[in-house]
C-alpha atoms as a PDB file:
ATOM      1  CA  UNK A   1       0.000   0.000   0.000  1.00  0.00           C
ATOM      2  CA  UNK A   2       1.153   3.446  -0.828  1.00  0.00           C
ATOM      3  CA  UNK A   3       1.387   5.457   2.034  1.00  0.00           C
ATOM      4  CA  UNK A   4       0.881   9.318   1.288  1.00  0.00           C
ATOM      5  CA  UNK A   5       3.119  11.677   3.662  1.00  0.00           C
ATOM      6  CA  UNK A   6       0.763  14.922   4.658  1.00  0.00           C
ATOM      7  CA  UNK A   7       2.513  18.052   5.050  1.00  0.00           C
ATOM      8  CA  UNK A   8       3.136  18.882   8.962  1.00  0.00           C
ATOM      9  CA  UNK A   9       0.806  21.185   9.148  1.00  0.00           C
ATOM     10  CA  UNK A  10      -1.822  18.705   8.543  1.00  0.00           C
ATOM     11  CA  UNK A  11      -0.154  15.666  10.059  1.00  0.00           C
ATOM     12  CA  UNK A  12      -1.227  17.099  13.879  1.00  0.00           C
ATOM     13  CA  UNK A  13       2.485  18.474  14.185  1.00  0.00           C
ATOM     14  CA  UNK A  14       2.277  20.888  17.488  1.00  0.00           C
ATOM     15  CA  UNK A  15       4.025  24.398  17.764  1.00  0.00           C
ATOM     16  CA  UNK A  16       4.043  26.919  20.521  1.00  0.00           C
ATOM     17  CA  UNK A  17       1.843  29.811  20.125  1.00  0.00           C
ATOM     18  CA  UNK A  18       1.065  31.354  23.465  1.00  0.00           C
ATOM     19  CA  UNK A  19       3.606  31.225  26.055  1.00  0.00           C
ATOM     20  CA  UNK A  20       2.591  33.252  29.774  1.00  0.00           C
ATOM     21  CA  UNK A  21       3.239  32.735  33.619  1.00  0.00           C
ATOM     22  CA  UNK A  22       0.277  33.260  35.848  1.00  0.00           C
ATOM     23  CA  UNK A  23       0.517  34.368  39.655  1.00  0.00           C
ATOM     24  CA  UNK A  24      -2.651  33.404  41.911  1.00  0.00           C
ATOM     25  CA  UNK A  25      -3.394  34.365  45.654  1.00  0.00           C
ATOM     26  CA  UNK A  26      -5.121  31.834  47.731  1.00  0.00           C
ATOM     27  CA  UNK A  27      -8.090  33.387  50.025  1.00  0.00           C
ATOM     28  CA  UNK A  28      -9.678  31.538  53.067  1.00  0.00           C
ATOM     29  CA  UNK A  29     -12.836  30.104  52.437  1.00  0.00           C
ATOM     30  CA  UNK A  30     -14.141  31.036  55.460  1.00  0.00           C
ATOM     31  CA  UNK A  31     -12.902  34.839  54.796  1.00  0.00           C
ATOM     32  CA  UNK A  32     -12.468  35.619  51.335  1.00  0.00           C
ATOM     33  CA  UNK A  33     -10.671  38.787  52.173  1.00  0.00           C
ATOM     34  CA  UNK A  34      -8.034  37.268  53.870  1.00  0.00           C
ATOM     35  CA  UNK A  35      -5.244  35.920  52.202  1.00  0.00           C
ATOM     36  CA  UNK A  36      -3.551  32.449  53.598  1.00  0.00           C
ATOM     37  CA  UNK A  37      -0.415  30.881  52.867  1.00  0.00           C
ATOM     38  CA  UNK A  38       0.571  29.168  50.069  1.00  0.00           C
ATOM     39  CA  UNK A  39       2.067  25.638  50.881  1.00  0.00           C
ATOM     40  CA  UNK A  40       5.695  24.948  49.622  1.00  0.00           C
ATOM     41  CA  UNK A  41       6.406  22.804  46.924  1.00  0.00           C
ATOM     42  CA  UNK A  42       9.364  20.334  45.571  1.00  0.00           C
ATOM     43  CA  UNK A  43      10.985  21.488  42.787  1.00  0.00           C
ATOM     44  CA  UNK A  44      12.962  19.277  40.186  1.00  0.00           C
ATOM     45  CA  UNK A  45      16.012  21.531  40.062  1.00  0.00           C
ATOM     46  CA  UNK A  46      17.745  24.665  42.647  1.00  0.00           C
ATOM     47  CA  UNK A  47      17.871  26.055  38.934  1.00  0.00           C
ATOM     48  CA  UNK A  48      14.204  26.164  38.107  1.00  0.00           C
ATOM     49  CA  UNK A  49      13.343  27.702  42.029  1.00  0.00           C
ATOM     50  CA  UNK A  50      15.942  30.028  41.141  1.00  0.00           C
ATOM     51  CA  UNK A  51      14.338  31.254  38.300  1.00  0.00           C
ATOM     52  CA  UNK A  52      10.823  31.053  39.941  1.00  0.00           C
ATOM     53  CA  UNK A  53      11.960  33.509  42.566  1.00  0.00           C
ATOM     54  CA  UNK A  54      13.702  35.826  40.054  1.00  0.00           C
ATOM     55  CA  UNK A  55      10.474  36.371  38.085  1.00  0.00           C
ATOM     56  CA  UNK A  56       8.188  36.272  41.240  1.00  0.00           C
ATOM     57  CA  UNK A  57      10.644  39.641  42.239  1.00  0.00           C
ATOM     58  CA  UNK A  58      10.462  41.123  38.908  1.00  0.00           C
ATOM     59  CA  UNK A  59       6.444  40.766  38.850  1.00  0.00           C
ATOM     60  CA  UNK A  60       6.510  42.157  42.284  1.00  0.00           C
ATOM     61  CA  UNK A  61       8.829  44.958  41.469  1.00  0.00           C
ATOM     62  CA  UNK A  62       6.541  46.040  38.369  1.00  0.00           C
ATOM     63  CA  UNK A  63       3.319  45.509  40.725  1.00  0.00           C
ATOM     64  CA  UNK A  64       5.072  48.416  43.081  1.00  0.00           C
ATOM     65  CA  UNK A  65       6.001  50.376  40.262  1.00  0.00           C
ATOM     66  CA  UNK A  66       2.849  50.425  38.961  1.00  0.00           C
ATOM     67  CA  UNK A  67       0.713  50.938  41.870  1.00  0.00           C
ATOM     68  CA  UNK A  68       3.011  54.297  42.445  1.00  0.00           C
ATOM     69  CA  UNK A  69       2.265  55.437  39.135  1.00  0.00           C
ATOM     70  CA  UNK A  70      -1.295  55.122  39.186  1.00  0.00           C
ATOM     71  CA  UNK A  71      -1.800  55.987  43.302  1.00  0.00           C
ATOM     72  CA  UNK A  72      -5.511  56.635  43.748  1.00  0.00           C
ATOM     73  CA  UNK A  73      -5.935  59.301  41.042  1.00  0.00           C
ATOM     74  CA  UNK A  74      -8.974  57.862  38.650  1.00  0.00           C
ATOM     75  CA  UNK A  75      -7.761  59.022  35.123  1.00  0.00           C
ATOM     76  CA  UNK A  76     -10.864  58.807  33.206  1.00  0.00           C
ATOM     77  CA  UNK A  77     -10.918  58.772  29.344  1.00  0.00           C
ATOM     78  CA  UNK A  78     -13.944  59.736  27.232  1.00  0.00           C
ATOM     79  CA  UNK A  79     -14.912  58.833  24.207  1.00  0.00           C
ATOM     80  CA  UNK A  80     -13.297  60.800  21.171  1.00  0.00           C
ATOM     81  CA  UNK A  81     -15.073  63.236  19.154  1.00  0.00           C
ATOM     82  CA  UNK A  82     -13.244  61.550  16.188  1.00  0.00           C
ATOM     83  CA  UNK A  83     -14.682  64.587  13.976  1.00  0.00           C
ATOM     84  CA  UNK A  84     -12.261  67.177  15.821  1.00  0.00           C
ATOM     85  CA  UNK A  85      -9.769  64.874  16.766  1.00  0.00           C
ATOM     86  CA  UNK A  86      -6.194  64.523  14.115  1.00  0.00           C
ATOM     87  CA  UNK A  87      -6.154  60.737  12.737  1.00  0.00           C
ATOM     88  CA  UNK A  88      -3.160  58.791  14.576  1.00  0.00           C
ATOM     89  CA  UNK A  89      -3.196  60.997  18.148  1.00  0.00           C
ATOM     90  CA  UNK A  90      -4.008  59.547  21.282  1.00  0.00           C
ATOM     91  CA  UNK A  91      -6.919  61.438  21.633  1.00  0.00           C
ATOM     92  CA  UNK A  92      -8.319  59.952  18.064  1.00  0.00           C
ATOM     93  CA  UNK A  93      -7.755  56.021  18.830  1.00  0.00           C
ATOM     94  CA  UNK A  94      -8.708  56.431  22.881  1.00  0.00           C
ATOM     95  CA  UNK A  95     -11.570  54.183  23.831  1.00  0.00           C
ATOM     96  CA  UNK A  96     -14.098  53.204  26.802  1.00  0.00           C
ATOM     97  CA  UNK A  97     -16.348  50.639  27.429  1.00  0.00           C
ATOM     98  CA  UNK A  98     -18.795  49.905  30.164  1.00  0.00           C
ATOM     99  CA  UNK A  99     -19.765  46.599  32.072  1.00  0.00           C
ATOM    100  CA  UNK A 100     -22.206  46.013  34.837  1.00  0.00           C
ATOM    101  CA  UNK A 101     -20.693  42.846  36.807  1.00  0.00           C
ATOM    102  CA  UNK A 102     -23.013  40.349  36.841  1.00  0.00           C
ATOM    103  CA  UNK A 103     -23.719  36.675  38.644  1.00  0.00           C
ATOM    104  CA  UNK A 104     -21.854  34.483  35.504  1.00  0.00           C
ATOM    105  CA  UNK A 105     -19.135  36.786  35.942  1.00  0.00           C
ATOM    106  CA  UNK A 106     -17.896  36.165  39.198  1.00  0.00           C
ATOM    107  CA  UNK A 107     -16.921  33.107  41.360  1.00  0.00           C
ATOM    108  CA  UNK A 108     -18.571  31.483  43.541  1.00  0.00           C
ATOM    109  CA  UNK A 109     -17.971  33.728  46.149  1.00  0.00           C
ATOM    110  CA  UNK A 110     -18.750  36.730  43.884  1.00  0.00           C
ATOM    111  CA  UNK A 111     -15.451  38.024  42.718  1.00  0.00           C
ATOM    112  CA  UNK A 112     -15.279  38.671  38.858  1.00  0.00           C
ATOM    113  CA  UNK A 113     -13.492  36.202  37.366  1.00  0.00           C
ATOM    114  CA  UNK A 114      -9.893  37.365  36.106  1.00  0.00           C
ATOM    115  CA  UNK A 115     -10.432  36.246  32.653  1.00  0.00           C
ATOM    116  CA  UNK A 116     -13.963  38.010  32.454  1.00  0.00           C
ATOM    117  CA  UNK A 117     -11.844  41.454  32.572  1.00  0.00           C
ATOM    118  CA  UNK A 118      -8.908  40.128  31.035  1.00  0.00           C
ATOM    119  CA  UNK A 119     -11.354  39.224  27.812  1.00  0.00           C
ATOM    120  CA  UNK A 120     -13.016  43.051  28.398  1.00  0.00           C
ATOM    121  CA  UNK A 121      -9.447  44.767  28.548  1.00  0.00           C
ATOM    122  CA  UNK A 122      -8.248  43.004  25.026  1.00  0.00           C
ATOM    123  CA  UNK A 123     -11.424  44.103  23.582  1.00  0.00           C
ATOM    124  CA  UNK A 124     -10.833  47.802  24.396  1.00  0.00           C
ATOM    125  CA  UNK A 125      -7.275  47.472  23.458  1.00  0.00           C
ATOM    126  CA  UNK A 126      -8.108  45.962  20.190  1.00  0.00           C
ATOM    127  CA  UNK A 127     -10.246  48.763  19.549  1.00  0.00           C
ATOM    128  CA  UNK A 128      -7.722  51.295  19.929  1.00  0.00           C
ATOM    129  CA  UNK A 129      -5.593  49.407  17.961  1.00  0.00           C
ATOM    130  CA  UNK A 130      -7.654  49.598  14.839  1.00  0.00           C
ATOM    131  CA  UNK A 131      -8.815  53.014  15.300  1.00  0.00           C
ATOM    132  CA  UNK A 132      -5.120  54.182  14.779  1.00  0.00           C
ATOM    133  CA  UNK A 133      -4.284  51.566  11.924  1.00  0.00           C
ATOM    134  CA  UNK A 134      -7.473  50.797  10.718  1.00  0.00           C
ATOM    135  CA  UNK A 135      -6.394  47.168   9.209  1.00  0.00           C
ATOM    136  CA  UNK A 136      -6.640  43.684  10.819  1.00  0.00           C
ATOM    137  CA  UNK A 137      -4.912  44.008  14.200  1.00  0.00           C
ATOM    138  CA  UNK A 138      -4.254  40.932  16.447  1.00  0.00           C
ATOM    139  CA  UNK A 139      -2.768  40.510  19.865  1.00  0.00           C
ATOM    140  CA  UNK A 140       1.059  40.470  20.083  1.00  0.00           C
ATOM    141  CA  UNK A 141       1.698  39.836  23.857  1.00  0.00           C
ATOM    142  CA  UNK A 142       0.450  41.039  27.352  1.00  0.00           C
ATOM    143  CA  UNK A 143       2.581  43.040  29.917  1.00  0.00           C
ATOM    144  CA  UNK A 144       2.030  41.864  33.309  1.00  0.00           C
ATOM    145  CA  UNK A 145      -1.674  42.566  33.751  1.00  0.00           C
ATOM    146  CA  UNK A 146      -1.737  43.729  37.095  1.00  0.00           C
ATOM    147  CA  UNK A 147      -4.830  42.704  39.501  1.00  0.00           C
ATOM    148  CA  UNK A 148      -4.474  45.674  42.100  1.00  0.00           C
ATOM    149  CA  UNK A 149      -7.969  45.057  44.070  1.00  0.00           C
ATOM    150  CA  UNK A 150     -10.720  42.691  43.627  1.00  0.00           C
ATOM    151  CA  UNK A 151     -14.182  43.419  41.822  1.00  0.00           C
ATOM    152  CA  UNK A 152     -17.063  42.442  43.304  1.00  0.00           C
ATOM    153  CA  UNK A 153     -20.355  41.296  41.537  1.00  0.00           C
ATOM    154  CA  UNK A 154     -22.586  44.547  41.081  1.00  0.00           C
ATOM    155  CA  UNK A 155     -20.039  46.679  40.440  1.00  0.00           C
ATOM    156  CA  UNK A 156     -19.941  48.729  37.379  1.00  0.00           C
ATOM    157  CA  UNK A 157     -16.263  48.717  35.475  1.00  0.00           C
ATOM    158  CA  UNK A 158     -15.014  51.337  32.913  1.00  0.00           C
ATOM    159  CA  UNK A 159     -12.347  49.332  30.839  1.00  0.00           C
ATOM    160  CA  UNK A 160     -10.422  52.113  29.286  1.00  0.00           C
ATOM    161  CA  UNK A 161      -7.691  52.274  26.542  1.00  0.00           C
ATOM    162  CA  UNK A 162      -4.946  54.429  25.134  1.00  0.00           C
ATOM    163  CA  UNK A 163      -1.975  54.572  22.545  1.00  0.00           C
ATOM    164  CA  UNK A 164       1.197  54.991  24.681  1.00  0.00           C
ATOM    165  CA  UNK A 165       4.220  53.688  22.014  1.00  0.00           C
ATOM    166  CA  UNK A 166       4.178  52.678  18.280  1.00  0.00           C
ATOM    167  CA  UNK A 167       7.438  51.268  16.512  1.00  0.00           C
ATOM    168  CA  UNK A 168       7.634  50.486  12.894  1.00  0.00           C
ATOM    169  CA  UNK A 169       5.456  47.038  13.274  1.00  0.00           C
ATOM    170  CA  UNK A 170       4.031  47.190  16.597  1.00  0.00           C
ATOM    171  CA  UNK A 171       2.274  49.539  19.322  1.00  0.00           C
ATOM    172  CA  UNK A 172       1.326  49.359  22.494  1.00  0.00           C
ATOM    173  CA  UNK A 173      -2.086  50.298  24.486  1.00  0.00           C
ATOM    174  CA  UNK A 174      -2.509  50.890  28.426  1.00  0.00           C
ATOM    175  CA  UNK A 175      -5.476  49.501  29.724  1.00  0.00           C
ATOM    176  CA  UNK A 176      -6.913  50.082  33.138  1.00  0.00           C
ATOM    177  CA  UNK A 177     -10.079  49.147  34.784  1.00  0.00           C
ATOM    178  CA  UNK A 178     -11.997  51.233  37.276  1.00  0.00           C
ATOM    179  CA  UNK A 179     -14.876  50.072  39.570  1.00  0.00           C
ATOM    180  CA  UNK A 180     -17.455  51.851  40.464  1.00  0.00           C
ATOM    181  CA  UNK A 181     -19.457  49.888  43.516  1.00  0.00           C
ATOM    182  CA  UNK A 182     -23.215  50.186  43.290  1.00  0.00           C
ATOM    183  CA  UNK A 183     -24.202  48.599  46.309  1.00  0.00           C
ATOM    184  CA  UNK A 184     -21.301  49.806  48.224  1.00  0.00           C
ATOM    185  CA  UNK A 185     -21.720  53.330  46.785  1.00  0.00           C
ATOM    186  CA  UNK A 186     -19.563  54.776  49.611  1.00  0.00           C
ATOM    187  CA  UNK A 187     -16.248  52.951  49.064  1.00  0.00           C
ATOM    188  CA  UNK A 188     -15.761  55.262  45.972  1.00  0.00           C
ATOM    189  CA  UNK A 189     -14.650  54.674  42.448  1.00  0.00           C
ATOM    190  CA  UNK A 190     -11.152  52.453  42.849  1.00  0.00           C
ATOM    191  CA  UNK A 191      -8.622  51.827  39.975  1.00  0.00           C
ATOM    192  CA  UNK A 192      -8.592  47.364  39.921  1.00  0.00           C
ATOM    193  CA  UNK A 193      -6.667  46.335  37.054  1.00  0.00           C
ATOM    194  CA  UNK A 194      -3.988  47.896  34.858  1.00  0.00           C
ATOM    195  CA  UNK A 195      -2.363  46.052  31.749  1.00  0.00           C
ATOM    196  CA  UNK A 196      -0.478  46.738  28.905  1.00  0.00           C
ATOM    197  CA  UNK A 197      -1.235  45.040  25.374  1.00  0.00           C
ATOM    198  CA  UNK A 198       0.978  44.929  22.379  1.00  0.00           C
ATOM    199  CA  UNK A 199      -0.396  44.736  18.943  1.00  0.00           C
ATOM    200  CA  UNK A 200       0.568  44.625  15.264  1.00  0.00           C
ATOM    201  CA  UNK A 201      -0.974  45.097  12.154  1.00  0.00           C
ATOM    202  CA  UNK A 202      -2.012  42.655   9.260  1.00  0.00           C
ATOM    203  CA  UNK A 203      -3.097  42.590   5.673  1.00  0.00           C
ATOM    204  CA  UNK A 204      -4.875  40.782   3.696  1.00  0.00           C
ATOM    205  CA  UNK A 205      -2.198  37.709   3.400  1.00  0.00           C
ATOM    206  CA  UNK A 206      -1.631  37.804   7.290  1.00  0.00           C
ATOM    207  CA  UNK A 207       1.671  39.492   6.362  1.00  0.00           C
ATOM    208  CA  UNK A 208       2.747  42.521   9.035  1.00  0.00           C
ATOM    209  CA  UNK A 209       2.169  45.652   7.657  1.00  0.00           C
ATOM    210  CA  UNK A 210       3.772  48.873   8.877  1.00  0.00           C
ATOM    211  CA  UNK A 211       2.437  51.114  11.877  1.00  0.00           C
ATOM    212  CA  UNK A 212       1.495  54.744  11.805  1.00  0.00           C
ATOM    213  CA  UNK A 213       3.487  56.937  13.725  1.00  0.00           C
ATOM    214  CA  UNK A 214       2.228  57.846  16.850  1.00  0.00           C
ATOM    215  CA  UNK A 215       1.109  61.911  16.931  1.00  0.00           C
ATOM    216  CA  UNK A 216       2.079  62.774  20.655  1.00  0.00           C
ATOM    217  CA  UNK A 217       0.432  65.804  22.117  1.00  0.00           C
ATOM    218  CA  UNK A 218       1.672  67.140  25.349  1.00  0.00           C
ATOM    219  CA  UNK A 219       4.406  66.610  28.307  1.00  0.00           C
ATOM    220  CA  UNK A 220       2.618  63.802  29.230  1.00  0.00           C
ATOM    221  CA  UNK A 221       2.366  61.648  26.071  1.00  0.00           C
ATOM    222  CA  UNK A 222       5.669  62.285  25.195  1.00  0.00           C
ATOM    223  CA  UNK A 223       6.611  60.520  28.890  1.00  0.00           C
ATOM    224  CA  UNK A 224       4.733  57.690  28.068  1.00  0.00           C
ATOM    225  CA  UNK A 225       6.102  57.456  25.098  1.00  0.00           C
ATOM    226  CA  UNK A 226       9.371  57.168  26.241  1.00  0.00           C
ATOM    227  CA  UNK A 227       9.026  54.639  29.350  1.00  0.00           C
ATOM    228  CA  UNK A 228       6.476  52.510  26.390  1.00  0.00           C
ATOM    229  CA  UNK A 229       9.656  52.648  24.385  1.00  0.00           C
ATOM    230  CA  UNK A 230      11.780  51.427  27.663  1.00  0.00           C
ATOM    231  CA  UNK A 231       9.197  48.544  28.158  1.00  0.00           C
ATOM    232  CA  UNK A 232       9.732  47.381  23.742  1.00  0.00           C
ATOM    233  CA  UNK A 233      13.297  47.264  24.123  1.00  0.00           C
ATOM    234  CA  UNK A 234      13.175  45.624  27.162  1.00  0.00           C
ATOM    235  CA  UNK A 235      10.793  42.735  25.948  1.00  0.00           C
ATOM    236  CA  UNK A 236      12.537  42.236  22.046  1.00  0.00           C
ATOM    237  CA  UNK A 237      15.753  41.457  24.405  1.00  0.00           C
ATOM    238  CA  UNK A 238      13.733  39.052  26.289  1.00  0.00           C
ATOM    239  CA  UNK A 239      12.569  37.557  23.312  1.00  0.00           C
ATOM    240  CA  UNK A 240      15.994  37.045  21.728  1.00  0.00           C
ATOM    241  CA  UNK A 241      17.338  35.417  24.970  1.00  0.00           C
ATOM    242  CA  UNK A 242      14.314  33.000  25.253  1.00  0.00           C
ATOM    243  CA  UNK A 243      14.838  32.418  21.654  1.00  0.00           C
ATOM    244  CA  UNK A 244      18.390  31.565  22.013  1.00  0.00           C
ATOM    245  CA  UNK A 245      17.478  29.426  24.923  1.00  0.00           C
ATOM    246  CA  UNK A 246      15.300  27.195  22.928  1.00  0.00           C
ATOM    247  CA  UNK A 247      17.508  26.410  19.864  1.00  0.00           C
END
């Protein structure tokens, strides 16, 4: 019998495609505020707890960073008059979308579940994204999405989205979620989640196309422009390494 040889990509050959490390934080069942200790486990190596711990610092030094940038101050972002606004300006690409937290968002103990606003924050992000190219966009990668305080069911979250750094075949958008208790009206508004998402353009073949310049508009921009441009560098010499590592 003649035995036909399929090409891999139809012979079930695997490949990586999405690669990410998630950090968790146990809670009491009796108190779901209260965090308890995580029990220790046995690693197969002093090598691979080595590198657990140096990534568990790094995350935690980006969490601190972070929460000092952001502090208490609610930034809110409206939607664009995208008649006034100059094509390829933060202003023109900035977007906002609503949510009301509902029961088959949350757990079982009525905390939103993190993918629920994880899904919500790439939707915003994607939308900014192809306001300022208008092509085919798809996700690129995720910087450290940052769970800074849980949401509760009822609440109502403003996912919000902005251009902050554009190379030649990629940008970037910062994402942060605000809640906005409904029940518990007198906690206040609270900043939850902060994220940033990387993107790049497509045509028609799938092929990267190149991205518009970024029009920056102000002190400010230009500042997040600049530590955006930090955080690029930073991750393509990441990816090199890992690449390295793997041939």
């Amino acid at each position: 019998m003649h035995k036909r040889h399929l090409p891999s990509r139809y012979a079930g050959a695997k490949k990586l495609t999405n690669k990410a490390t998630l950090w968790y934080v146990p809670l009491s069942l009796q108190n779901v505020a209260k965090i308890i200790e995580v029990p220790p486990i046995e690693y197969s190596s002093p090598e691979q707890e080595e590198a657990g711990k140096k990534r568990y610092e790094a995350q935690k030094l980006e969490r601190i960073e972070t929460k000092e940038r952001n502090g208490e101050i609610i930034m809110s972002i409206s939607l664009p008059d995208r008649q006034t606004k100059e094509p390829y300006t933060v202003a023109f690409s900035q977007s906002s979308l609503i949510h009301l937290v509902g029961p088959s968002d949350c757990t079982l103990y009525g905390f939103v579940h993190g993918g629920v606003t994880m899904k919500l924050m790439d939707e915003v992000a994607g939308i900014v994204a192809a306001r300022h190219c208008k092509t085919n966009i798809v996700t690129a990668s995720v910087d450290a999405i940052n769970f800074h305080r849980k949401i509760k069911k009822g609440c109502v979250i403003t996912v919000s989205g902005r251009m902050t750094f554009t190379s030649n075949k990629s940008m970037e958008i910062e994402v942060f979620v605000d809640a906005d208790p409904l029940v518990e009206a007198e906690k206040g508004k609270y900043r939850a989640v902060t994220a940033f998402f990387t993107y790049i353009s497509l045509d028609k073949e799938n092929k990267p196309l190149p991205v518009p310049p970024l029009k920056l508009e102000g002190e400010e921009e230009q500042k997040r422009f600049e530590e955006g441009k930090a955080r690029y560098l930073q991750n393509k010499a990441k990816r090199l390494t890992d690449k390295e590592r793997q041939q």
